[in-house]
Protein backbone atom coordinates (compact mmCIF):
# COMPACT_ATOMS: atom_id res chain seq x y z
CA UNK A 1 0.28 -23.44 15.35
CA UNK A 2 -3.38 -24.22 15.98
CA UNK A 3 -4.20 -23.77 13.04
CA UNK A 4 -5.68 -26.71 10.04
CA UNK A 5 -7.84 -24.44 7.31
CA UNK A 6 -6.55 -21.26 6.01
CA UNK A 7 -9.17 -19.24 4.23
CA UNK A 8 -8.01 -16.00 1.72
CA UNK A 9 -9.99 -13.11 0.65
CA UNK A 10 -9.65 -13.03 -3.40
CA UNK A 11 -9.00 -9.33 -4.69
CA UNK A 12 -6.54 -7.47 -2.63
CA UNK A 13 -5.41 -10.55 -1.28
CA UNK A 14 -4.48 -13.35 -3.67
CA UNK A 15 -4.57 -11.01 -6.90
CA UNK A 16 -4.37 -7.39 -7.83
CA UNK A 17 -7.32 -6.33 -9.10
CA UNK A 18 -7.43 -2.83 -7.90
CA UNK A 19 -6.88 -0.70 -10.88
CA UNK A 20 -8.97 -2.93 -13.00
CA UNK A 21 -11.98 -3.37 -11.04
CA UNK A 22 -11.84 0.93 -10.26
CA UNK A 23 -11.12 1.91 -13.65
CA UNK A 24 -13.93 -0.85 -15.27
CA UNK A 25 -16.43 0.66 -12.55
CA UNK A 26 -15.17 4.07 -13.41
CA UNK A 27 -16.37 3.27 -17.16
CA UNK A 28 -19.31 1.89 -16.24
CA UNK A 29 -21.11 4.76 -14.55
CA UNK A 30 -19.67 7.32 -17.18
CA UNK A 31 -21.87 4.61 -19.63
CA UNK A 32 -24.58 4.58 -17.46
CA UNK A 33 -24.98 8.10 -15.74
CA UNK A 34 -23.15 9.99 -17.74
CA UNK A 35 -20.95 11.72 -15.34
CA UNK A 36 -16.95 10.81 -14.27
CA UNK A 37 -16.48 9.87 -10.83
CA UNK A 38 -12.44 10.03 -9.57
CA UNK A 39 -11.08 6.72 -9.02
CA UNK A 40 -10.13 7.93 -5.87
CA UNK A 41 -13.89 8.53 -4.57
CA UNK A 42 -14.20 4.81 -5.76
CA UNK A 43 -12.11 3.26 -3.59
CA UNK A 44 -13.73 2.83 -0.69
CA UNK A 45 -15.92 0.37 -2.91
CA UNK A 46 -13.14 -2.22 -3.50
CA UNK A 47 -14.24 -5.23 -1.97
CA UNK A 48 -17.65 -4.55 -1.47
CA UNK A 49 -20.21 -6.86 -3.86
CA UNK A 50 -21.11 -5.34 -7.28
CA UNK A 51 -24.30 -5.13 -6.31
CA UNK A 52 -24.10 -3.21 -3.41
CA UNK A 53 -21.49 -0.91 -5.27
CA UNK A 54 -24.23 -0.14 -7.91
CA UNK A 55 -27.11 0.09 -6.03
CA UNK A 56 -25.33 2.57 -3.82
CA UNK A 57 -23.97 4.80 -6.91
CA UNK A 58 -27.53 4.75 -7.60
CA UNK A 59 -27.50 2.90 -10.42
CA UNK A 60 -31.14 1.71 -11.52
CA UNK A 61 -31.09 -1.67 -13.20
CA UNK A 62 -28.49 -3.58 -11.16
CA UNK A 63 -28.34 -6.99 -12.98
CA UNK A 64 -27.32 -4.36 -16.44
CA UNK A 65 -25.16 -2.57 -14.43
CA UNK A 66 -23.26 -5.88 -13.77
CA UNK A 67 -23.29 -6.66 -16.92
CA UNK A 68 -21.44 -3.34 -18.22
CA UNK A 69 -19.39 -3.42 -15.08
CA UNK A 70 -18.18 -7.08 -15.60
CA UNK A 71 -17.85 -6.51 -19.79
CA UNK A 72 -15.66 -3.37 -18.74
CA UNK A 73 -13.40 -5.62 -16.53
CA UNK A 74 -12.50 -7.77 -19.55
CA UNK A 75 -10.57 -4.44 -21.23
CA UNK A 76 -8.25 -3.83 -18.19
CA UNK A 77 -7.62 -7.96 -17.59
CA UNK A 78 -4.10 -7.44 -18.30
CA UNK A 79 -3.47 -5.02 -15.34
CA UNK A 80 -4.70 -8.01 -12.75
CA UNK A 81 -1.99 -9.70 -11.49
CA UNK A 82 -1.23 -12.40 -8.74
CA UNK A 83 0.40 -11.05 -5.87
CA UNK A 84 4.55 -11.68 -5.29
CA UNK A 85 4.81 -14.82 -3.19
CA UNK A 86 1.15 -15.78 -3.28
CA UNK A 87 1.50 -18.72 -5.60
CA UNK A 88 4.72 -19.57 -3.64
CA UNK A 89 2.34 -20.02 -0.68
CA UNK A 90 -0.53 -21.38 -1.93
CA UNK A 91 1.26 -24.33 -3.00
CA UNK A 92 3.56 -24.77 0.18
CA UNK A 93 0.56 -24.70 2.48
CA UNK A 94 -0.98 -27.33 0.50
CA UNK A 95 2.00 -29.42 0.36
CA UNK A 96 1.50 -29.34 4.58
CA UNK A 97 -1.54 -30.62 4.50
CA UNK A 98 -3.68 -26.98 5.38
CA UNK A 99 -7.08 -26.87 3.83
CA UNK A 100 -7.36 -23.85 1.81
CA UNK A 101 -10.24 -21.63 0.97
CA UNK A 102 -11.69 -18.58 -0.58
CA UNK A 103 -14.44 -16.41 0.43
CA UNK A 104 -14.88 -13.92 -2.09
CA UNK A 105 -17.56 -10.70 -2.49
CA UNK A 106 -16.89 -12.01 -6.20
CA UNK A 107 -19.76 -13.72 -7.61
CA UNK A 108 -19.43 -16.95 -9.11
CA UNK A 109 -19.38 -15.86 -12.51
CA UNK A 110 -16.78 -13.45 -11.54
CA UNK A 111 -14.63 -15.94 -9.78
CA UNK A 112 -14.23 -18.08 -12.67
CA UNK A 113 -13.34 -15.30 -15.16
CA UNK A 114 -10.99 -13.33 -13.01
CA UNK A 115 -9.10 -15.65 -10.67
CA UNK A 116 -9.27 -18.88 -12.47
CA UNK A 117 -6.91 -17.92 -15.54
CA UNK A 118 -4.34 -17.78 -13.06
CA UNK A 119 -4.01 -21.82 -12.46
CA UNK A 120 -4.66 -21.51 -8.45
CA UNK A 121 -7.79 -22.42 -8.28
CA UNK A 122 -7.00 -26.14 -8.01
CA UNK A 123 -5.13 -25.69 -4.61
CA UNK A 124 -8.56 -24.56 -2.65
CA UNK A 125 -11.26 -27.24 -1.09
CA UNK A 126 -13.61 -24.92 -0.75
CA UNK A 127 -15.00 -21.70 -2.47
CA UNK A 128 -18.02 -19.45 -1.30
CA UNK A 129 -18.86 -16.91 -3.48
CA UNK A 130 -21.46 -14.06 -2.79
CA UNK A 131 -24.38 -16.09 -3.74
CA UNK A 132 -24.04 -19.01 -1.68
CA UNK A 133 -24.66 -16.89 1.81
CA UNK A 134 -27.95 -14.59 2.31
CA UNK A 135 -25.94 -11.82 3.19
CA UNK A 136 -22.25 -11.13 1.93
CA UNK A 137 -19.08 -9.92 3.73
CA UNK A 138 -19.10 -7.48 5.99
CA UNK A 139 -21.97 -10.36 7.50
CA UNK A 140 -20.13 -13.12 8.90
CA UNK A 141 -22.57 -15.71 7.07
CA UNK A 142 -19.57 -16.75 4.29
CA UNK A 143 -17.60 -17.65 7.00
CA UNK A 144 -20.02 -19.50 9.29
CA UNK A 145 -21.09 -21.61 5.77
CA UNK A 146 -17.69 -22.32 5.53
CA UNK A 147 -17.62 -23.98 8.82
CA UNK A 148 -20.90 -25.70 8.25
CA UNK A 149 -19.20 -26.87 4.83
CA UNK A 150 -16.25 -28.56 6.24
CA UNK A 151 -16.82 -28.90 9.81
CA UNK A 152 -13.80 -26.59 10.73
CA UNK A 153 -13.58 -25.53 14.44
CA UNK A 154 -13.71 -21.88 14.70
CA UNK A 155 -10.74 -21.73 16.28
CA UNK A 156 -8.96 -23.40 13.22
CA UNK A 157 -9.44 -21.79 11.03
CA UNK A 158 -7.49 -18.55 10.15
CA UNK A 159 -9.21 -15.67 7.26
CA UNK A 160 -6.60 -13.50 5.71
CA UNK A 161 -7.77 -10.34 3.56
CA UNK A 162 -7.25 -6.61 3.41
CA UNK A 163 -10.14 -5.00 4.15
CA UNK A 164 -12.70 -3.98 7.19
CA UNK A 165 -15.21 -5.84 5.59
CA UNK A 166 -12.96 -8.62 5.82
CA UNK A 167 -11.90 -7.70 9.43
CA UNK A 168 -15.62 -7.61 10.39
CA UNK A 169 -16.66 -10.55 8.41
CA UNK A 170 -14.18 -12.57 10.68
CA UNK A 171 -14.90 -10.74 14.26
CA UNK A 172 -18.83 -11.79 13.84
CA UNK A 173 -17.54 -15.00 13.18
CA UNK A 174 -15.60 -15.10 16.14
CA UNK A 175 -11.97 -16.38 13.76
CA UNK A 176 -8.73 -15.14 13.73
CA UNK A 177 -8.03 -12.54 10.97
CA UNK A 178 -4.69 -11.92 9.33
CA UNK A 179 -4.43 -8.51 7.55
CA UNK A 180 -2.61 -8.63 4.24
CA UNK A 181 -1.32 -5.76 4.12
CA UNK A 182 0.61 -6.51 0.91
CA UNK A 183 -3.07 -5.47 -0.74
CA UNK A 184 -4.36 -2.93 1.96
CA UNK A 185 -3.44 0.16 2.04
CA UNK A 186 -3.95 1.70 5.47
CA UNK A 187 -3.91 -0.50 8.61
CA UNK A 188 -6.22 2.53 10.39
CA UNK A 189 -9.21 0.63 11.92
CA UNK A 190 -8.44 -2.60 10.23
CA UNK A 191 -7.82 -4.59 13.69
CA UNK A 192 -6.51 -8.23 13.05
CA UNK A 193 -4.69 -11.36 15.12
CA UNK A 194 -2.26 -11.36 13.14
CA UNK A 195 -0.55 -8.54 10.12
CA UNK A 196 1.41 -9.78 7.51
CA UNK A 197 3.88 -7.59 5.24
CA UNK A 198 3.94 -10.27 2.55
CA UNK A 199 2.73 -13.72 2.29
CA UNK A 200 6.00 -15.12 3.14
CA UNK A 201 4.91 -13.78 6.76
CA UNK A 202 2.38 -16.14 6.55
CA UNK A 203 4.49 -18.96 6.17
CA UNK A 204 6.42 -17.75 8.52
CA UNK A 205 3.67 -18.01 11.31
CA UNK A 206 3.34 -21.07 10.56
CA UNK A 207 6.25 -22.47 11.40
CA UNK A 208 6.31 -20.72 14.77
CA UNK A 209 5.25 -22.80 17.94
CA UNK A 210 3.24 -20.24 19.56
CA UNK A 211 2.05 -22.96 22.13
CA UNK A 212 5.22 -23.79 23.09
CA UNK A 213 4.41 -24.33 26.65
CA UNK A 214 0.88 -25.93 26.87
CA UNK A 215 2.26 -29.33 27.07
CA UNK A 216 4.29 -27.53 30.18
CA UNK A 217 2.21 -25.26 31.29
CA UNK A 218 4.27 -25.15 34.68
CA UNK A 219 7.41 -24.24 33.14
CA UNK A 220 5.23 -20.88 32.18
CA UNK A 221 4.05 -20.81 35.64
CA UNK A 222 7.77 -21.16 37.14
CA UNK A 223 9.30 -18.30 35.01
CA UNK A 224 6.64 -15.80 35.86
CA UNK A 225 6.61 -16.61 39.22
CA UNK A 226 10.47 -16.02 38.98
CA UNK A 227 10.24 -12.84 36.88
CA UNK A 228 7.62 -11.78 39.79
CA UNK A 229 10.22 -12.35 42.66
CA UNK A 230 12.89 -10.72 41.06
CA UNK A 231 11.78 -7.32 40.19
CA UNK A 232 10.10 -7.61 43.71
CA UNK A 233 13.30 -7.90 44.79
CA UNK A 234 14.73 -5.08 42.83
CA UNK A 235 12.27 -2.97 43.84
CA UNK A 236 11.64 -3.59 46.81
CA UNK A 237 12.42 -1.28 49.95
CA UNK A 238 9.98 -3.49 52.98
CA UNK A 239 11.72 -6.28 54.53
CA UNK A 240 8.68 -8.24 54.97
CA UNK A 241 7.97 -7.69 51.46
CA UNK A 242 11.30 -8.79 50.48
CA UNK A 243 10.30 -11.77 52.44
CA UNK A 244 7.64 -12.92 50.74
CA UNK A 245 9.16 -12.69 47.14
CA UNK A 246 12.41 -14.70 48.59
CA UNK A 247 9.98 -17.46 49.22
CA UNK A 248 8.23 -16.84 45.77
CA UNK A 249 11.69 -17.33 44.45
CA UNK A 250 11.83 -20.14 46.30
CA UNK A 251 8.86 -21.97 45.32
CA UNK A 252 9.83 -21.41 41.78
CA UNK A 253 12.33 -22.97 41.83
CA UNK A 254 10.76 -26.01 43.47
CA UNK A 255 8.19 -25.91 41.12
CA UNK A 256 11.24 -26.34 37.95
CA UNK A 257 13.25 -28.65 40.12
CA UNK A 258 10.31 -30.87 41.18
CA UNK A 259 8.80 -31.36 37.11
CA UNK A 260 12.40 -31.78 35.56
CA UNK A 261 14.53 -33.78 38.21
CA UNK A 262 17.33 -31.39 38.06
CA UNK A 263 18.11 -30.97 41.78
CA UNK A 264 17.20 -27.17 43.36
CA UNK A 265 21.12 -26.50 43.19
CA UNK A 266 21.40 -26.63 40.34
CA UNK A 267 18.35 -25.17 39.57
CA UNK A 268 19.24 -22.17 41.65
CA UNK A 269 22.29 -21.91 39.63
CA UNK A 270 20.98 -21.08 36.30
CA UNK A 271 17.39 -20.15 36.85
CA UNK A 272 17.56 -17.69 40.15
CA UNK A 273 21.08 -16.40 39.94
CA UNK A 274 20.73 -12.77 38.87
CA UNK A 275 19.64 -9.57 40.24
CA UNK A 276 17.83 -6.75 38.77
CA UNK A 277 14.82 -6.68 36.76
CA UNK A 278 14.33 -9.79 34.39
CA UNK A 279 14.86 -9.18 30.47
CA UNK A 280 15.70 -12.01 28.20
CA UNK A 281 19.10 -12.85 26.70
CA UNK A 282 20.61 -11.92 23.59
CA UNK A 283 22.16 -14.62 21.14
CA UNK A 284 23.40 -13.64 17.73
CA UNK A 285 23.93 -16.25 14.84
CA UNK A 286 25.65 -15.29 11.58
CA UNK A 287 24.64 -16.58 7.92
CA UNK A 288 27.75 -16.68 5.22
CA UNK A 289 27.15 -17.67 1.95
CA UNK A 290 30.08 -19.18 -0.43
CA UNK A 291 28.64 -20.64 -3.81
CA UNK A 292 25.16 -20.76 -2.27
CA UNK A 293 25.62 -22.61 0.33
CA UNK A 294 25.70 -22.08 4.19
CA UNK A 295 28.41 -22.23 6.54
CA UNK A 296 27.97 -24.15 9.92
CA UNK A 297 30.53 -24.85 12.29
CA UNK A 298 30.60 -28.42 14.39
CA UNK A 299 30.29 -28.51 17.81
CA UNK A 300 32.29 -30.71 20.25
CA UNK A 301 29.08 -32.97 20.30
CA UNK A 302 28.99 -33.60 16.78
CA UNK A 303 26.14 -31.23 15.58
CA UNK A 304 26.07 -28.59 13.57
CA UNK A 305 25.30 -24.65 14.16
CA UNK A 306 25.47 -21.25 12.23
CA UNK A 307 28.42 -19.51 14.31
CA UNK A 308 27.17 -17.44 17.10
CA UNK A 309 26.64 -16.89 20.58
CA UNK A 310 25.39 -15.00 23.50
CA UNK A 311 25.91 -11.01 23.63
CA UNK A 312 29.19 -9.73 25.68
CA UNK A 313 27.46 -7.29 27.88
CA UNK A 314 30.23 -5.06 25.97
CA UNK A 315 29.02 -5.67 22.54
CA UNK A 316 26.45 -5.04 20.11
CA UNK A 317 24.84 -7.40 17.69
CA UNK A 318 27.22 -6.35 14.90
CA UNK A 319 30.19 -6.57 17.47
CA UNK A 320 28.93 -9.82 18.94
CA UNK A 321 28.55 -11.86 15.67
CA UNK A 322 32.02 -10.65 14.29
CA UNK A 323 33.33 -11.66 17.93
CA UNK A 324 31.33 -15.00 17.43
CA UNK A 325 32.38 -16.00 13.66
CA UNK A 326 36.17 -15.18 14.33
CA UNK A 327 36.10 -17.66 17.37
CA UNK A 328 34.25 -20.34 16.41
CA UNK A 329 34.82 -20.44 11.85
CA UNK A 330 38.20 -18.65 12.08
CA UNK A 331 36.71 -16.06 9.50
CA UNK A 332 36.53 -12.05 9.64
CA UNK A 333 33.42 -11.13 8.48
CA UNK A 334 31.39 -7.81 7.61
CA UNK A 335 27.91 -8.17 8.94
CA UNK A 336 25.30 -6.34 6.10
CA UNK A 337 21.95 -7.40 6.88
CA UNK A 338 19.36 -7.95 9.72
CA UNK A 339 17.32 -10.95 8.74
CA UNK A 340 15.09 -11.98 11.81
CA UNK A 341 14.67 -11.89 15.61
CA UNK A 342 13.22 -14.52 16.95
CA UNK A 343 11.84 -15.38 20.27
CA UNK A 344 14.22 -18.76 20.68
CA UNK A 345 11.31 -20.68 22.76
CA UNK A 346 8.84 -20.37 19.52
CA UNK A 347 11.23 -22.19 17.62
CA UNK A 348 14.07 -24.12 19.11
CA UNK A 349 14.16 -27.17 21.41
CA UNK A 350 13.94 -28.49 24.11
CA UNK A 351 12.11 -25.06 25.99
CA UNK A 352 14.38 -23.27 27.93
CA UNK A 353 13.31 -21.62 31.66
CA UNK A 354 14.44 -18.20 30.15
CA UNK A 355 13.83 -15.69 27.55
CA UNK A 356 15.96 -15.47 24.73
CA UNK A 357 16.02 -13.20 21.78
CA UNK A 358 17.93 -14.48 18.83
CA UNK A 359 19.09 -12.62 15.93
CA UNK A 360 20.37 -13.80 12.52
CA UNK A 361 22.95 -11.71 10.71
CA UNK A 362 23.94 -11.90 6.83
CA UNK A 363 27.52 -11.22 6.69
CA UNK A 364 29.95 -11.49 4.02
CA UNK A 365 33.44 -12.75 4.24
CA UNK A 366 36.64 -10.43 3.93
CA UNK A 367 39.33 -13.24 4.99
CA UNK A 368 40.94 -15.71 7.04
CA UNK A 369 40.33 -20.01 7.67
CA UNK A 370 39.14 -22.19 10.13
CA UNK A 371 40.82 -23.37 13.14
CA UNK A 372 40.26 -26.00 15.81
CA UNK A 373 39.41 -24.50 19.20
CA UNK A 374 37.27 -25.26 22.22
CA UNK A 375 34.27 -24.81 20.90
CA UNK A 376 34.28 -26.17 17.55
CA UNK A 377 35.72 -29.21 15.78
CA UNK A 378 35.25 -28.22 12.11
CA UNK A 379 33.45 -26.23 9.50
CA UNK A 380 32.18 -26.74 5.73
CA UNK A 381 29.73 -25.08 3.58
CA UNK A 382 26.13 -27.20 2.99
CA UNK A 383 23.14 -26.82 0.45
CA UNK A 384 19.68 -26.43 1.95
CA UNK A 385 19.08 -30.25 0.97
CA UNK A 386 22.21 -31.41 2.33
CA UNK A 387 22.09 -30.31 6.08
CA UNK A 388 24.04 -32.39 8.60
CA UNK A 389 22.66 -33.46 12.11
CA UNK A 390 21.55 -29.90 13.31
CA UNK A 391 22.42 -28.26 16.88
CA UNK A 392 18.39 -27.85 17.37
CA UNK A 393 18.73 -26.29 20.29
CA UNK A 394 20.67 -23.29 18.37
CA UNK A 395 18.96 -23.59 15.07
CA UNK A 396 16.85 -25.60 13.03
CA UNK A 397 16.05 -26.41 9.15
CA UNK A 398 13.32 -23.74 9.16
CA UNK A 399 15.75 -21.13 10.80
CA UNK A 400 18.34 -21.73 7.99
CA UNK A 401 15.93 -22.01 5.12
CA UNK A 402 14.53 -18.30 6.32
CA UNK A 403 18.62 -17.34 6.27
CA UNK A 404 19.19 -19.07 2.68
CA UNK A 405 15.89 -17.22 1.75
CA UNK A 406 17.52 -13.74 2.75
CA UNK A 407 20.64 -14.48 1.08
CA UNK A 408 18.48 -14.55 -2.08
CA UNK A 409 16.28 -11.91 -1.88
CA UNK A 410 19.61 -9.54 -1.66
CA UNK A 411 18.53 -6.17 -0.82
CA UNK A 412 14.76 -6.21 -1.02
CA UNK A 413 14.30 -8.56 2.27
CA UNK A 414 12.26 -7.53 4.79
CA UNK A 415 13.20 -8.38 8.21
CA UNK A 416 11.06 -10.54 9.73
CA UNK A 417 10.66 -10.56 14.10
CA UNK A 418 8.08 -12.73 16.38
């Protein structure tokens, strides 16, 4: 991933500050202007600088009004929280080496009573607050003094928060904008790169290698000129048109057999042998727990791999990776949870000349043992910290953390797909 500084809105975003900021502004102009405004008809203010809120509630003397507003906040500081999984993240994106930021409506007075009780404010480089820019979010001035701060390129840097002020704060800036929608709560008109459930999502991103082919870029250009060909050839009905998409086929292949020495045979064999319209393959891989730890299954080779293999036209992905575990770990197995589908070319090595969609399956064990066969040699149960040489072109350490992560958030995990 391109990306080197991550930058996070503050309320909505790393903390909950909802009901405390509403209900402390609801106070506040019942003090000041007599009259009860529904928290509802607030919200549309959350996020927006206390100023601005004020002034357009038509409250007179501003810097009083923040005054109330921010002595109010101190009454509801028990309902602010930090969000599930935000301090998980904070510190795991710092332990990689990302510089971390905050650019915040808050100002800095507010920063340092509501977010820095929480211990997180050590794991950011940089903080702008809303009187360090001439004009605050939705302007995209925090952001552009962020860049002028650390000398980010634009297109490192990524600015996650949960509002349109946020999303336009980072368009005018011309960054990418992640949506947390953990804190937002309507996606309507909130356009973003990138929208994440939870802040594990953002981890998860991370990880991914979304560039997997600009060291290649011909392997791209070989499998859409393939793709091309084919469904030109499905679809077809003119012979000279057929014609042409033969030879497009053709060159394709010359194209994969001329970068990667593999002679046009062979080539032919595995990357222009089918008929119909192109749609990547299916590969299932099953996760089974015993004492918290992982079963893999060793291959002839010597590496290691969750059981699992390509989809039988006649199965499904349950089917499949009950098929799969029984040949390959001896074991009968209940599959019980969905925990990702991947795109196999954003994560796994080396890149293949062919989509594949992989999907990871919890399953739980109902009986039987292991047994040598053709495919695999042996089988044991590992801790996350204990891995043996992995099978990376079938999985990888990130691919089984995400399955040991699963296993532990039982019921409540979200399924997470490229």
């Amino acid at each position: 991933m391109k990306y080197t500084h991550i930058i996070f809105d503050i309320d909505g975003t790393l903390i909950d500050t909802e009901t405390a900021a509403l209900t402390s502004l609801q106070d506040t102009i019942f003090e000041l202007q007599h009259r009860k405004i529904e928290i509802e008809d607030l919200r549309y203010t959350f996020g927006i600088p206390s100023e601005v809120t004020l002034r357009e509630l038509g409250v007179g003397d501003i810097q009083a009004g923040c005054r109330t507003w921010n002595d109010n906040m101190k009454k509801y500081f028990r309902t602010i929280s930090v969000f599930d999984g935000i301090e998980t993240l904070v510190k795991e994106l710092k332990s990689q080496h990302y510089r971390l930021g905050i650019i915040t409506s808050k100002t800095r007075t507010e920063y340092e009573n509501d977010f820095l009780p929480f211990a997180l404010g050590d794991y950011f480089d940089t903080v702008i607050t809303v009187e360090d820019t001439p004009r605050p979010k939705p302007s995209p001035d925090p952001i552009l003094k962020y860049l002028e701060l650390t000398g980010a390129k634009k297109e490192e840097v990524l600015y996650i928060g949960d509002s349109t002020y946020d999303m336009q704060c980072a368009l005018d800036a011309d960054v990418d904008f992640g949506l947390a929608r953990w804190g937002c709560h309507s996606v309507r008109h909130i356009y973003a790169t990138h929208y994440f459930s939870t802040p594990k999502d953002v981890s998860y991103l991370l990880s991914k290698n979304t560039d997997a082919y600009s060291e290649m870029p011909w392997l791209s250009w070989a499998m859409e000129l393939q793709f091309i060909a084919q469904a030109g050839l499905t679809y077809s009905k003119d012979s000279f048109d057929i014609e042409r998409f033969e030879r497009m086929r053709e060159i394709a292949a010359e194209i994969m057999s001329h970068k990667s020495g593999i002679t046009m045979e062979h080539v032919k064999s595995i990357f222009c042998n089918e008929e119909g319209f192109q749609t990547p393959k299916l590969d299932t891989r099953a996760a089974i727990f015993q004492n918290s730890k992982i079963l893999l299954v060793r291959e002839t080779n010597g590496t290691w791999s969750l059981p699992g293999g390509w989809v039988d036209v006649n199965q499904t992905i349950k089917t499949n990776t009950v098929k799969e575990v029984k040949e390959e770990a001896g074991l009968d197995v209940v599959p019980v949870r969905l925990i990702a589908v991947q795109d196999r070319n954003m994560h796994n090595v080396p890149l293949y000349a062919y989509g594949i969609c992989k999907a990871f399956v919890l399953c739980e064990v109902v009986g039987g043992t292991f047994t040598t066969n053709c495919e695999t040699t042996h089988s044991g149960y590992f801790a996350l910290d204990e891995l043996p040489p992995l099978a990376l072109e079938k999985n990888n350490e990130e691919q089984i953390k995400l399955c040991f992560e699963a296993y532990h958030s039982g019921s409540s995990w979200q399924v997470v797909f490229d």
